[in-house]
PDBML (XML) file of the C-alpha atoms, coordinates in Angstrom:
<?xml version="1.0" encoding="UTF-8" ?>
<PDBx:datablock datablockName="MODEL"
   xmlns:PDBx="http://pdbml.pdb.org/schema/pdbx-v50.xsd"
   xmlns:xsi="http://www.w3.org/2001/XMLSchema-instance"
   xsi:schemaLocation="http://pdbml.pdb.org/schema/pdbx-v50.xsd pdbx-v50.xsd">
   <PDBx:atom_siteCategory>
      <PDBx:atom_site id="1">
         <PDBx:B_iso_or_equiv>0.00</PDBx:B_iso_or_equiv>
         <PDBx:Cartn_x>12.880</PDBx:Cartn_x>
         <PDBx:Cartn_y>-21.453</PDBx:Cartn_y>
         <PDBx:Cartn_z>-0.732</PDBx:Cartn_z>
         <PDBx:auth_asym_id>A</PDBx:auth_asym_id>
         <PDBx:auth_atom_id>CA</PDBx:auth_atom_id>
         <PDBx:auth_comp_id>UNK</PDBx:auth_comp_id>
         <PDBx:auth_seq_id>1</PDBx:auth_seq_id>
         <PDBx:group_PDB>ATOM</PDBx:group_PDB>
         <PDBx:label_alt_id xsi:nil="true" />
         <PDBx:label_asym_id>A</PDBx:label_asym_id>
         <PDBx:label_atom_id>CA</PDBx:label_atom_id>
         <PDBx:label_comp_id>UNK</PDBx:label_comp_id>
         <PDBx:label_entity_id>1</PDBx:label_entity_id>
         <PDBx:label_seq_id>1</PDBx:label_seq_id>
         <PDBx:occupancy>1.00</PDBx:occupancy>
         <PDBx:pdbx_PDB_model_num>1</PDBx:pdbx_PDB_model_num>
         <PDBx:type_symbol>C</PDBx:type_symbol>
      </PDBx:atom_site>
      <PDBx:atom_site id="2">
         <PDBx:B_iso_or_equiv>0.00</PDBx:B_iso_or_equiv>
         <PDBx:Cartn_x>13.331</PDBx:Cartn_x>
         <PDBx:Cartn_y>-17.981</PDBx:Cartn_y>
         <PDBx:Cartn_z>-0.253</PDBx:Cartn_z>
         <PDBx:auth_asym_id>A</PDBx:auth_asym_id>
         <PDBx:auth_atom_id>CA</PDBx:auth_atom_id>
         <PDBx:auth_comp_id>UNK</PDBx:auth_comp_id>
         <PDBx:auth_seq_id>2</PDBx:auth_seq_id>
         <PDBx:group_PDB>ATOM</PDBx:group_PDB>
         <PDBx:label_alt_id xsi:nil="true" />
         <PDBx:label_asym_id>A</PDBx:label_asym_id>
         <PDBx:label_atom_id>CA</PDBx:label_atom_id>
         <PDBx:label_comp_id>UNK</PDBx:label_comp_id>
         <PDBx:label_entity_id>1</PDBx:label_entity_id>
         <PDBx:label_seq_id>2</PDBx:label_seq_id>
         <PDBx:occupancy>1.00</PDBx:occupancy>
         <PDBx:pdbx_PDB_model_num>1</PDBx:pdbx_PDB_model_num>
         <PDBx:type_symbol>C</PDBx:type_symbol>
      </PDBx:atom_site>
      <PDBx:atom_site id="3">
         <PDBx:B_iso_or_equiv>0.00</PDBx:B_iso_or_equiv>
         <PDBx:Cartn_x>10.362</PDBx:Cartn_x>
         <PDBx:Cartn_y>-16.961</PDBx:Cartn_y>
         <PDBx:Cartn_z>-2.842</PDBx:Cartn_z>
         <PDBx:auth_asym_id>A</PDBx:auth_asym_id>
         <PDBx:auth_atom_id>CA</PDBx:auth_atom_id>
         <PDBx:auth_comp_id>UNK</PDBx:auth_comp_id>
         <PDBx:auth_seq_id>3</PDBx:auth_seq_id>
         <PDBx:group_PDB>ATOM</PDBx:group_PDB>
         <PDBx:label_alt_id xsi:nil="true" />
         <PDBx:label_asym_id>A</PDBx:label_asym_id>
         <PDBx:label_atom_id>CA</PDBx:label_atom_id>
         <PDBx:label_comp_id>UNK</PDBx:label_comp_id>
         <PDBx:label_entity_id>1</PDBx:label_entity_id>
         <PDBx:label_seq_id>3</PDBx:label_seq_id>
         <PDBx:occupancy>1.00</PDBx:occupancy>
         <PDBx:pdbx_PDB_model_num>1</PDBx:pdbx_PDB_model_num>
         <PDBx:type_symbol>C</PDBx:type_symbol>
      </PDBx:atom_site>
      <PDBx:atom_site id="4">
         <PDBx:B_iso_or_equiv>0.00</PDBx:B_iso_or_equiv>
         <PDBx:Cartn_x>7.990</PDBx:Cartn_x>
         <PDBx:Cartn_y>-19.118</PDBx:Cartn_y>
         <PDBx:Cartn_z>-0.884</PDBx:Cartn_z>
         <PDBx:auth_asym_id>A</PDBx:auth_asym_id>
         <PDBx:auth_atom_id>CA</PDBx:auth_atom_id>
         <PDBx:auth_comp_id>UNK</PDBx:auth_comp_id>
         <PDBx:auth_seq_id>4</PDBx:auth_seq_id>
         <PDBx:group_PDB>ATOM</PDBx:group_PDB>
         <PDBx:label_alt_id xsi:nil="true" />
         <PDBx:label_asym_id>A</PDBx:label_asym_id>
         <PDBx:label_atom_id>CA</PDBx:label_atom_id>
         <PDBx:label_comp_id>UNK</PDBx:label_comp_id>
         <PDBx:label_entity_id>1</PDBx:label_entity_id>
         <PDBx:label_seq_id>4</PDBx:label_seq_id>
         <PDBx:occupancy>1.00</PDBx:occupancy>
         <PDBx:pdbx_PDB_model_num>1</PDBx:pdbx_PDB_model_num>
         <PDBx:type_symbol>C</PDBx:type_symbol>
      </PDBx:atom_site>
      <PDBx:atom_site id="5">
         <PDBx:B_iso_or_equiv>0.00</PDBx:B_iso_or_equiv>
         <PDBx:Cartn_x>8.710</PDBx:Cartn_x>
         <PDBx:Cartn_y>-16.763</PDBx:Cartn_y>
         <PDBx:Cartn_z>2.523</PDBx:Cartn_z>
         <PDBx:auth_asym_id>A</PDBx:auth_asym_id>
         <PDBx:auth_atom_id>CA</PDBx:auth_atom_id>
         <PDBx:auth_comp_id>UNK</PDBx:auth_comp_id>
         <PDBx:auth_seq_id>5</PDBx:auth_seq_id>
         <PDBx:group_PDB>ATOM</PDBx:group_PDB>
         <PDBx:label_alt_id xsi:nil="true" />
         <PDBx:label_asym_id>A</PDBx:label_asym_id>
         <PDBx:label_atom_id>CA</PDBx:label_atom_id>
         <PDBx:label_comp_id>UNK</PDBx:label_comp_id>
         <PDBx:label_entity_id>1</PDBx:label_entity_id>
         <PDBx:label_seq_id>5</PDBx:label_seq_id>
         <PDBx:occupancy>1.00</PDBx:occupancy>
         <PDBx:pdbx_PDB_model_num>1</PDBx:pdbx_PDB_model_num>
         <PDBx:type_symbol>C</PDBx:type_symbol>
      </PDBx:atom_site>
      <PDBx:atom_site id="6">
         <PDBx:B_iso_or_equiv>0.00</PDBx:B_iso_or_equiv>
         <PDBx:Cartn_x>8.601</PDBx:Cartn_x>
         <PDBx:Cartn_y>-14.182</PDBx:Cartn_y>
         <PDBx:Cartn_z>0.730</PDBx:Cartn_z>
         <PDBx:auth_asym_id>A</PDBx:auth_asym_id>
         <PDBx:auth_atom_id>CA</PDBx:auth_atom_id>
         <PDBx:auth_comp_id>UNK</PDBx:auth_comp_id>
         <PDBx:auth_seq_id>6</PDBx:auth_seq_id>
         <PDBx:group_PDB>ATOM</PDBx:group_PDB>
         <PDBx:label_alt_id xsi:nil="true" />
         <PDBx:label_asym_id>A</PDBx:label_asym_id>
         <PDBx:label_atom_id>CA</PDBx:label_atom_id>
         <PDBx:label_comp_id>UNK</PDBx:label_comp_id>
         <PDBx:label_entity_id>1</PDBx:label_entity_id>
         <PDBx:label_seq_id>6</PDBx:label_seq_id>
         <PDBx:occupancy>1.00</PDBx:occupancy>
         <PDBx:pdbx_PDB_model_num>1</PDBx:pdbx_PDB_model_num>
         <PDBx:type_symbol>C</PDBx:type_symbol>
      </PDBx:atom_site>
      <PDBx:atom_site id="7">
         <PDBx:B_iso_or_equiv>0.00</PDBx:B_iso_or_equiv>
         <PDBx:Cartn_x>5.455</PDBx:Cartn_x>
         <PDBx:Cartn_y>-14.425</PDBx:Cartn_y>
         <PDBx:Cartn_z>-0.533</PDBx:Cartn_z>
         <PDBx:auth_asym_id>A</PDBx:auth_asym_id>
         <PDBx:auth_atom_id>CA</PDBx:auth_atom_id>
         <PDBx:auth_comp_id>UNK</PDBx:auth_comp_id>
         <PDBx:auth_seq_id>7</PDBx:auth_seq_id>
         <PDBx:group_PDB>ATOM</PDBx:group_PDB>
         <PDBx:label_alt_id xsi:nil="true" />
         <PDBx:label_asym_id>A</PDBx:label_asym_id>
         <PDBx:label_atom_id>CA</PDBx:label_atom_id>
         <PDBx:label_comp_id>UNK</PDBx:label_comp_id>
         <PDBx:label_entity_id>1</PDBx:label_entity_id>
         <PDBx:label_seq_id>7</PDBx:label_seq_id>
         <PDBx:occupancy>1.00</PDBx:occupancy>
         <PDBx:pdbx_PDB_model_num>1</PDBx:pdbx_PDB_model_num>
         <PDBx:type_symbol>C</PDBx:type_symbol>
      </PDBx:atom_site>
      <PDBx:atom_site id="8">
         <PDBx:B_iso_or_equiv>0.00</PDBx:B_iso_or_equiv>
         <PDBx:Cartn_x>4.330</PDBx:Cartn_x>
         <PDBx:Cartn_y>-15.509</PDBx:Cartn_y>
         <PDBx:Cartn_z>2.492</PDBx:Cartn_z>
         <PDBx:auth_asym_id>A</PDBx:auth_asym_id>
         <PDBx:auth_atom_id>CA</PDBx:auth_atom_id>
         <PDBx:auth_comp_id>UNK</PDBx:auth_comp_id>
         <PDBx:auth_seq_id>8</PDBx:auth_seq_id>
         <PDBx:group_PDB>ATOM</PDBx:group_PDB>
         <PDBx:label_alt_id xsi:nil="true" />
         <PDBx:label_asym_id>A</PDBx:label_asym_id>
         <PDBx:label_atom_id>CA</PDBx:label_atom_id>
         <PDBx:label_comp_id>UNK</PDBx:label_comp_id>
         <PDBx:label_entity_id>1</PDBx:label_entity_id>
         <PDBx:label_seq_id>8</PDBx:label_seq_id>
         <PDBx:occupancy>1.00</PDBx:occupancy>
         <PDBx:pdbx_PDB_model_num>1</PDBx:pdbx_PDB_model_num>
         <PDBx:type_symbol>C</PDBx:type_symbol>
      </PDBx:atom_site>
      <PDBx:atom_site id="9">
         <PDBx:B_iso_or_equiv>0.00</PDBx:B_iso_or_equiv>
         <PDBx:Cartn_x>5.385</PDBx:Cartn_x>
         <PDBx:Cartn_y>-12.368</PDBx:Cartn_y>
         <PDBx:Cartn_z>4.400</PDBx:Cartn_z>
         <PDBx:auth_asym_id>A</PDBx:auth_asym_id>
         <PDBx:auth_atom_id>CA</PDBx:auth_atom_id>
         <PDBx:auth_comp_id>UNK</PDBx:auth_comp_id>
         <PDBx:auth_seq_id>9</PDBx:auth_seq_id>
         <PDBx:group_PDB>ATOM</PDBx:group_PDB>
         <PDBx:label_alt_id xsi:nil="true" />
         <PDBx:label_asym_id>A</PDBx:label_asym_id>
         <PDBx:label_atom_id>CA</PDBx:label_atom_id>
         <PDBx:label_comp_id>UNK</PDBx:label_comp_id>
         <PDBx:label_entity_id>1</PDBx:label_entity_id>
         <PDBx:label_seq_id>9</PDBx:label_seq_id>
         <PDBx:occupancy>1.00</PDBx:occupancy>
         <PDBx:pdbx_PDB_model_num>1</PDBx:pdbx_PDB_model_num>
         <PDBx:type_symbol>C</PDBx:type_symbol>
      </PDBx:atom_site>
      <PDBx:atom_site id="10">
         <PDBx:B_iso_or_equiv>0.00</PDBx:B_iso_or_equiv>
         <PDBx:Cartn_x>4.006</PDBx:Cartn_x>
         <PDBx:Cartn_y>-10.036</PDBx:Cartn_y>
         <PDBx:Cartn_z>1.585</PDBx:Cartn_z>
         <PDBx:auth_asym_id>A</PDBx:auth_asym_id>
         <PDBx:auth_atom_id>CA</PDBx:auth_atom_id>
         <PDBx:auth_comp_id>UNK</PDBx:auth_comp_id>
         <PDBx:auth_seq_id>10</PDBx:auth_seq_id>
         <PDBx:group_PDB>ATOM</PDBx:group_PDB>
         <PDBx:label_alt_id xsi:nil="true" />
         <PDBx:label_asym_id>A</PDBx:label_asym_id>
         <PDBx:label_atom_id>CA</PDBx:label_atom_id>
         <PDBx:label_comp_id>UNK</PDBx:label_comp_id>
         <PDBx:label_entity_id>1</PDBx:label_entity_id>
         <PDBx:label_seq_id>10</PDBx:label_seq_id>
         <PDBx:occupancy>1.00</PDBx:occupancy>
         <PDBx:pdbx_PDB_model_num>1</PDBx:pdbx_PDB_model_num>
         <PDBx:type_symbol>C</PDBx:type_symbol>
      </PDBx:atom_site>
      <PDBx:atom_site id="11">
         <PDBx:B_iso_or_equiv>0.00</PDBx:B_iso_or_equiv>
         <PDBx:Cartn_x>0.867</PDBx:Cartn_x>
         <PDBx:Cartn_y>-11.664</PDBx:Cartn_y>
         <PDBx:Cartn_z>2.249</PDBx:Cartn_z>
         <PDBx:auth_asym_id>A</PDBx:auth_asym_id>
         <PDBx:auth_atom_id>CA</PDBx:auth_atom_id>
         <PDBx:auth_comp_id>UNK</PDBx:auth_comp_id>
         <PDBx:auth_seq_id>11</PDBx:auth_seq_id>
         <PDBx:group_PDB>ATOM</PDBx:group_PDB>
         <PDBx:label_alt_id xsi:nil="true" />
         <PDBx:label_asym_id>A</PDBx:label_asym_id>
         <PDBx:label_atom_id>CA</PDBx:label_atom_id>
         <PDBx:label_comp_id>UNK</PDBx:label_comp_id>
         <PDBx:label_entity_id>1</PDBx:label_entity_id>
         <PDBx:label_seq_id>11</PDBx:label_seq_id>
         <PDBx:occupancy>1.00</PDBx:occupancy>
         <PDBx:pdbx_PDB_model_num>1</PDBx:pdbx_PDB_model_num>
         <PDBx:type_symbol>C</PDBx:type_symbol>
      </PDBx:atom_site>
      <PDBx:atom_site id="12">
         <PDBx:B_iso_or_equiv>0.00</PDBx:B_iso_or_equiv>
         <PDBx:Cartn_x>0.615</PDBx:Cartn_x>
         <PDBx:Cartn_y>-11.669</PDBx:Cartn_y>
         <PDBx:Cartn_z>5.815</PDBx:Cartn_z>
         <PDBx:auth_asym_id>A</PDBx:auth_asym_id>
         <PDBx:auth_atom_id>CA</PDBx:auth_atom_id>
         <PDBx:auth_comp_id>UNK</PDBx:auth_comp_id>
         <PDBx:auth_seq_id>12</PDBx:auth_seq_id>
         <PDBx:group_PDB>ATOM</PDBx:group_PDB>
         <PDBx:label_alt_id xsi:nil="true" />
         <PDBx:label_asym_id>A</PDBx:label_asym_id>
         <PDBx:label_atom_id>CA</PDBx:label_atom_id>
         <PDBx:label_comp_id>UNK</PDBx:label_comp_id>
         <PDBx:label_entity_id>1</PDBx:label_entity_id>
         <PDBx:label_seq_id>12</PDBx:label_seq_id>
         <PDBx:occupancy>1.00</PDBx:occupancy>
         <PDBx:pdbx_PDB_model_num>1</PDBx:pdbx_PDB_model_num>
         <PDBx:type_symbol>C</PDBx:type_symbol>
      </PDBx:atom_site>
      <PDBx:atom_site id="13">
         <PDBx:B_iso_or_equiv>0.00</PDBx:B_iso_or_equiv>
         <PDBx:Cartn_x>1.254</PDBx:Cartn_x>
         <PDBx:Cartn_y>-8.151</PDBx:Cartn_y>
         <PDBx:Cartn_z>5.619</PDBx:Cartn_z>
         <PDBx:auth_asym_id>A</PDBx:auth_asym_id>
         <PDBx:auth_atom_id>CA</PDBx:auth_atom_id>
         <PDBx:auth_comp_id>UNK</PDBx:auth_comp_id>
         <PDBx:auth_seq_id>13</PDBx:auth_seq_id>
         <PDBx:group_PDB>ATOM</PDBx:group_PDB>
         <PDBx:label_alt_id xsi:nil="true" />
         <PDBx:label_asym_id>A</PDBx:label_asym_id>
         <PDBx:label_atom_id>CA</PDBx:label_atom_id>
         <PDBx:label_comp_id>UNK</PDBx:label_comp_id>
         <PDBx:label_entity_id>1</PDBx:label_entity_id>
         <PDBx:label_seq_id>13</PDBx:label_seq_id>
         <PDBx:occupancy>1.00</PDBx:occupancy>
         <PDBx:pdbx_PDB_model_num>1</PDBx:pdbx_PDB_model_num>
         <PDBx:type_symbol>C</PDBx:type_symbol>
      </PDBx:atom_site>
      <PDBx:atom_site id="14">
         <PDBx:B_iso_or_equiv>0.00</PDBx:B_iso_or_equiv>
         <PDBx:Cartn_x>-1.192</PDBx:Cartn_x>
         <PDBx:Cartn_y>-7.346</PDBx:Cartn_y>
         <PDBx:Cartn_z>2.725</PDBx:Cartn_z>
         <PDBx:auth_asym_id>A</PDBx:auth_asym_id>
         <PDBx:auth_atom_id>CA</PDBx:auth_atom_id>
         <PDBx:auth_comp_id>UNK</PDBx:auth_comp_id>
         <PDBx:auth_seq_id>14</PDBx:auth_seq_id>
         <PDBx:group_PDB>ATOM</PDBx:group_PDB>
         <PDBx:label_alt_id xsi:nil="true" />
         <PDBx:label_asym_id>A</PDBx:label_asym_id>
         <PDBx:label_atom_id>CA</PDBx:label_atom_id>
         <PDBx:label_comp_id>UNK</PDBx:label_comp_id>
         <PDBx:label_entity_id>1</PDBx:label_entity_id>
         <PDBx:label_seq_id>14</PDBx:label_seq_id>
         <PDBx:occupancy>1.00</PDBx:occupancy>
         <PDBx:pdbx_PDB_model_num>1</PDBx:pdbx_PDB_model_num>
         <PDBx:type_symbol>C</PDBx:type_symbol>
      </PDBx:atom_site>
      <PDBx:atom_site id="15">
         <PDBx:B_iso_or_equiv>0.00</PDBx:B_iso_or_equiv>
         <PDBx:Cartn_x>-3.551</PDBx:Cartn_x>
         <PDBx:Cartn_y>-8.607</PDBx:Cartn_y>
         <PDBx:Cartn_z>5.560</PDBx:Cartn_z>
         <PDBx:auth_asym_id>A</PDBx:auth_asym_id>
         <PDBx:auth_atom_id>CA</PDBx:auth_atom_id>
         <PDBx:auth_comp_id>UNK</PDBx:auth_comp_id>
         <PDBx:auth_seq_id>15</PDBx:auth_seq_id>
         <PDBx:group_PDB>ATOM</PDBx:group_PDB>
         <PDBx:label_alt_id xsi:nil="true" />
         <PDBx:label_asym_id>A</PDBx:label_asym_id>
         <PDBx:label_atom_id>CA</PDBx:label_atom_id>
         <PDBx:label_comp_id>UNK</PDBx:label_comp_id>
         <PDBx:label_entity_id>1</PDBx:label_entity_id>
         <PDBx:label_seq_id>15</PDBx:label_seq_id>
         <PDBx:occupancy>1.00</PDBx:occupancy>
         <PDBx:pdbx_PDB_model_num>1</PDBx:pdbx_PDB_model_num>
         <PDBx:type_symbol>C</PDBx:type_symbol>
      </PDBx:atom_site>
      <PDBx:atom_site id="16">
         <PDBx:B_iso_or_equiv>0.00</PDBx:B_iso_or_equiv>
         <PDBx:Cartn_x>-2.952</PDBx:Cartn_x>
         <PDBx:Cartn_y>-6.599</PDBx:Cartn_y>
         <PDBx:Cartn_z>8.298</PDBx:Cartn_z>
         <PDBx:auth_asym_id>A</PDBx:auth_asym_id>
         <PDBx:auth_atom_id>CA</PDBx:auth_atom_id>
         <PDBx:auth_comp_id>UNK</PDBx:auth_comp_id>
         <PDBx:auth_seq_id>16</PDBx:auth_seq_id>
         <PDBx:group_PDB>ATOM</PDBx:group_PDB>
         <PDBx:label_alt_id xsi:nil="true" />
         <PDBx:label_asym_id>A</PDBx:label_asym_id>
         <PDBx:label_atom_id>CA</PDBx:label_atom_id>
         <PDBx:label_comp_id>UNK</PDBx:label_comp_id>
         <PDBx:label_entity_id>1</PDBx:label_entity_id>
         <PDBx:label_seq_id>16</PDBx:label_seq_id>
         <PDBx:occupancy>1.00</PDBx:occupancy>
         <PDBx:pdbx_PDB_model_num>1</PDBx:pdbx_PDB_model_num>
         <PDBx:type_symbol>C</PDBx:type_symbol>
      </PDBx:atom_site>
      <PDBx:atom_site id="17">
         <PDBx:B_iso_or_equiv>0.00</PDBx:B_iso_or_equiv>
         <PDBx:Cartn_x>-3.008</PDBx:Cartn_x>
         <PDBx:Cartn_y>-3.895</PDBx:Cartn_y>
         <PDBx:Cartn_z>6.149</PDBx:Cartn_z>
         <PDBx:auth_asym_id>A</PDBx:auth_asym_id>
         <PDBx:auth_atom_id>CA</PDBx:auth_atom_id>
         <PDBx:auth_comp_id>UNK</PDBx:auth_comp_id>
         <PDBx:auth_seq_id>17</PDBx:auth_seq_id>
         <PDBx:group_PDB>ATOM</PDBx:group_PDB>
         <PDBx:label_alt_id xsi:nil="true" />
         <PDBx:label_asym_id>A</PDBx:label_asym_id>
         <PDBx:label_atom_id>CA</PDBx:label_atom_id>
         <PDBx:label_comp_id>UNK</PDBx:label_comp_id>
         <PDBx:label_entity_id>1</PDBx:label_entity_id>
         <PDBx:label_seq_id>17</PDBx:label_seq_id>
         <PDBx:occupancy>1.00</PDBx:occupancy>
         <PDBx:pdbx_PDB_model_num>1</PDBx:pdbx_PDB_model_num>
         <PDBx:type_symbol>C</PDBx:type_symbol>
      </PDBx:atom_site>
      <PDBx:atom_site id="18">
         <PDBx:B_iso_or_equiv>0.00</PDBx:B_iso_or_equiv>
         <PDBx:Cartn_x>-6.559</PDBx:Cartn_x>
         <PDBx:Cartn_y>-4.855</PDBx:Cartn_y>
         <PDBx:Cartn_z>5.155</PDBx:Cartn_z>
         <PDBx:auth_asym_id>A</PDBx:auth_asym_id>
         <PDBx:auth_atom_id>CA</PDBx:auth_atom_id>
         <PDBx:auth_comp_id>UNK</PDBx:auth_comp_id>
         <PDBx:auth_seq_id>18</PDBx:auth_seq_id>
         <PDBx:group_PDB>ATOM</PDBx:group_PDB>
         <PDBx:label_alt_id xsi:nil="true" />
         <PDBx:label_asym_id>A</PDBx:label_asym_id>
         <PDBx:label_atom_id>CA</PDBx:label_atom_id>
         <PDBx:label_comp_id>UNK</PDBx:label_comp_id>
         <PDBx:label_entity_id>1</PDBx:label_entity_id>
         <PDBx:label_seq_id>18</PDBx:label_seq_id>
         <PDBx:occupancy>1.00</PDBx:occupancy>
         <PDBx:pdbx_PDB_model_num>1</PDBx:pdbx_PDB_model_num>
         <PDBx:type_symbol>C</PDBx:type_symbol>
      </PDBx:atom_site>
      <PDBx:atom_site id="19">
         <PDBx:B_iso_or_equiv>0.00</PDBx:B_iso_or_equiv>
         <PDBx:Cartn_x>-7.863</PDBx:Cartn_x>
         <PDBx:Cartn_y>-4.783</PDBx:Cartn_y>
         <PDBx:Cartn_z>8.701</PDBx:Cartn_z>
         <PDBx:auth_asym_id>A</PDBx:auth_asym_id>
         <PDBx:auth_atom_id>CA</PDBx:auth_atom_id>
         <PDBx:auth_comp_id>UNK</PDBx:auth_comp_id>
         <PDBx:auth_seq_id>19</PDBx:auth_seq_id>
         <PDBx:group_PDB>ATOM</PDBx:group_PDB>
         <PDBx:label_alt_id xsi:nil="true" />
         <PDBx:label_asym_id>A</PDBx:label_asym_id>
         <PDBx:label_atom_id>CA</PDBx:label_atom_id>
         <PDBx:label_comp_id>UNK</PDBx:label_comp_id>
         <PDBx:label_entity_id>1</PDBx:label_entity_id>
         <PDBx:label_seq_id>19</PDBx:label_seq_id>
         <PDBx:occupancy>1.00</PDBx:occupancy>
         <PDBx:pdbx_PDB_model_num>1</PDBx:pdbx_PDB_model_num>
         <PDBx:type_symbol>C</PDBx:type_symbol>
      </PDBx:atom_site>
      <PDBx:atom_site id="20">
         <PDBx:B_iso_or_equiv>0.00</PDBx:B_iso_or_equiv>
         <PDBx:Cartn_x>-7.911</PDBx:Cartn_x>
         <PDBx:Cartn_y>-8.388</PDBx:Cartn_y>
         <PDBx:Cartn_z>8.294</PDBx:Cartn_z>
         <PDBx:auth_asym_id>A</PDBx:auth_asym_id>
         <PDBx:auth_atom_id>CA</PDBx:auth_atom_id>
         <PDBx:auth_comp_id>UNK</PDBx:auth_comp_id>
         <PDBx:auth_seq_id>20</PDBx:auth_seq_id>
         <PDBx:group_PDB>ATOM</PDBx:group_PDB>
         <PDBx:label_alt_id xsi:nil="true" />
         <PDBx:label_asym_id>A</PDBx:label_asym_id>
         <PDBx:label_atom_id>CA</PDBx:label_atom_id>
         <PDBx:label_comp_id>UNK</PDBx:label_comp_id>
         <PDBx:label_entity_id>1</PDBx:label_entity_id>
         <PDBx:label_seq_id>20</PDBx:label_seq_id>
         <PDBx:occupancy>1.00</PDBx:occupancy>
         <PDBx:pdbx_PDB_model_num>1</PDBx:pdbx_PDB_model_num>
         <PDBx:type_symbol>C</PDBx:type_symbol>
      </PDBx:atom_site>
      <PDBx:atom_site id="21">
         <PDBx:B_iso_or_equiv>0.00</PDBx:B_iso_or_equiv>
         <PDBx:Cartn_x>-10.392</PDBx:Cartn_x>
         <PDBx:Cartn_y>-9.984</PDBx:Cartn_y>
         <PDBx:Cartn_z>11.409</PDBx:Cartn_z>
         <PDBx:auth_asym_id>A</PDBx:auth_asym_id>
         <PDBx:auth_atom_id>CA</PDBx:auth_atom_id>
         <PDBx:auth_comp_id>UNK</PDBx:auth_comp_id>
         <PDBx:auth_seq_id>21</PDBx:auth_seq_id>
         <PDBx:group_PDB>ATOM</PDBx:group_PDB>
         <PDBx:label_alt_id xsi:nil="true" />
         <PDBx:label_asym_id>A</PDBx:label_asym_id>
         <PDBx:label_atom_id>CA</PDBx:label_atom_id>
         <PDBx:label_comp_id>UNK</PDBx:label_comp_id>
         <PDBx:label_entity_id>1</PDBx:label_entity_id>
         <PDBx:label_seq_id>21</PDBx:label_seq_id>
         <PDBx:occupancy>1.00</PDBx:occupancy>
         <PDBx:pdbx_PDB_model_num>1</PDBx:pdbx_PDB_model_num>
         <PDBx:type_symbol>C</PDBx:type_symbol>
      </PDBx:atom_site>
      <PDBx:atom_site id="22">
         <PDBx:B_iso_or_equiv>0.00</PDBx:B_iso_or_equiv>
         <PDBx:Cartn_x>-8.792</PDBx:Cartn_x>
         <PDBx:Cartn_y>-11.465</PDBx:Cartn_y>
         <PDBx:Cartn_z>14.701</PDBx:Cartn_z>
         <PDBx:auth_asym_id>A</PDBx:auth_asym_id>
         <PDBx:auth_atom_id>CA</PDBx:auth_atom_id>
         <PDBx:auth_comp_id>UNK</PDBx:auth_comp_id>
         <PDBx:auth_seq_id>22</PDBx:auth_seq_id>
         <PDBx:group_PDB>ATOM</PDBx:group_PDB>
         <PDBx:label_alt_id xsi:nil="true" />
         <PDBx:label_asym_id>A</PDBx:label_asym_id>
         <PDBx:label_atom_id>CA</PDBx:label_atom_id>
         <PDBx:label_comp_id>UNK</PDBx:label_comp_id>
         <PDBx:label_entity_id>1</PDBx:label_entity_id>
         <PDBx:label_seq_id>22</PDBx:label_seq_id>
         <PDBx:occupancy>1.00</PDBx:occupancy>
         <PDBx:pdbx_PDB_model_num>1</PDBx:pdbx_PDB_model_num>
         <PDBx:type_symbol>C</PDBx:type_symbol>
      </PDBx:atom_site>
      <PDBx:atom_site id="23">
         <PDBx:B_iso_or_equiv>0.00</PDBx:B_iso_or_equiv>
         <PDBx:Cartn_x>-8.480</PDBx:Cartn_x>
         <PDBx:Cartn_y>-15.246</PDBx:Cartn_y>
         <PDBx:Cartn_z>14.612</PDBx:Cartn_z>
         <PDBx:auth_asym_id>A</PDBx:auth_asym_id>
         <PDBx:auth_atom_id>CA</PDBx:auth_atom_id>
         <PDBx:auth_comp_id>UNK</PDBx:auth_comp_id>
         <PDBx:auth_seq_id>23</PDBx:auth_seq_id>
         <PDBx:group_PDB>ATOM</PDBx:group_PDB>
         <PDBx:label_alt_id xsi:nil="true" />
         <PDBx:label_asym_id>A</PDBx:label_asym_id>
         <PDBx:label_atom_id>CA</PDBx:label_atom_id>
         <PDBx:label_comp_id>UNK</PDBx:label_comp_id>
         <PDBx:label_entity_id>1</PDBx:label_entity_id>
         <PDBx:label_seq_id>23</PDBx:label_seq_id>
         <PDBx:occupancy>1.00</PDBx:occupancy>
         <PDBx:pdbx_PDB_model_num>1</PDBx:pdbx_PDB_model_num>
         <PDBx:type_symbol>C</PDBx:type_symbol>
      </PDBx:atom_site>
      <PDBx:atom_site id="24">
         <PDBx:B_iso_or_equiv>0.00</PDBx:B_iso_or_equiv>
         <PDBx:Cartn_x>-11.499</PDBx:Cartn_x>
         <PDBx:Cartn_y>-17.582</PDBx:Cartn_y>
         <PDBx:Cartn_z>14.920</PDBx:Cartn_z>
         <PDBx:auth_asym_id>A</PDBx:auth_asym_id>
         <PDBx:auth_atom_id>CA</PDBx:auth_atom_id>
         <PDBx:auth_comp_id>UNK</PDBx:auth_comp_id>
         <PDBx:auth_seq_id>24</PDBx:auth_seq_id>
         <PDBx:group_PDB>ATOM</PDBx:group_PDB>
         <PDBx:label_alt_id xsi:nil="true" />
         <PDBx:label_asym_id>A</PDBx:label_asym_id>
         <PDBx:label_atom_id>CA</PDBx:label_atom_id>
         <PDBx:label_comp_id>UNK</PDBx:label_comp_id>
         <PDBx:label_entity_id>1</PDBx:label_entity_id>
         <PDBx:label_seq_id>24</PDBx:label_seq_id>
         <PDBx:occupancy>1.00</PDBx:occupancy>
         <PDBx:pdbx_PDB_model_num>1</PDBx:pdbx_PDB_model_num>
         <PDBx:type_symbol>C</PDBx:type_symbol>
      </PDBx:atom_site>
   </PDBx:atom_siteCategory>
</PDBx:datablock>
């Protein structure tokens, strides 16, 4: 359980980071 947030908070950061585009 803990794996799966991390990896989703490593990726949601990766994004920003990325100058990922606003939401639709």
């Amino acid at each position: 359980n803990i794996i799966w947030s991390g990896v989703r908070i490593v990726r949601m950061s990766a994004l920003g980071l990325m100058d990922t585009a606003l939401s639709a």
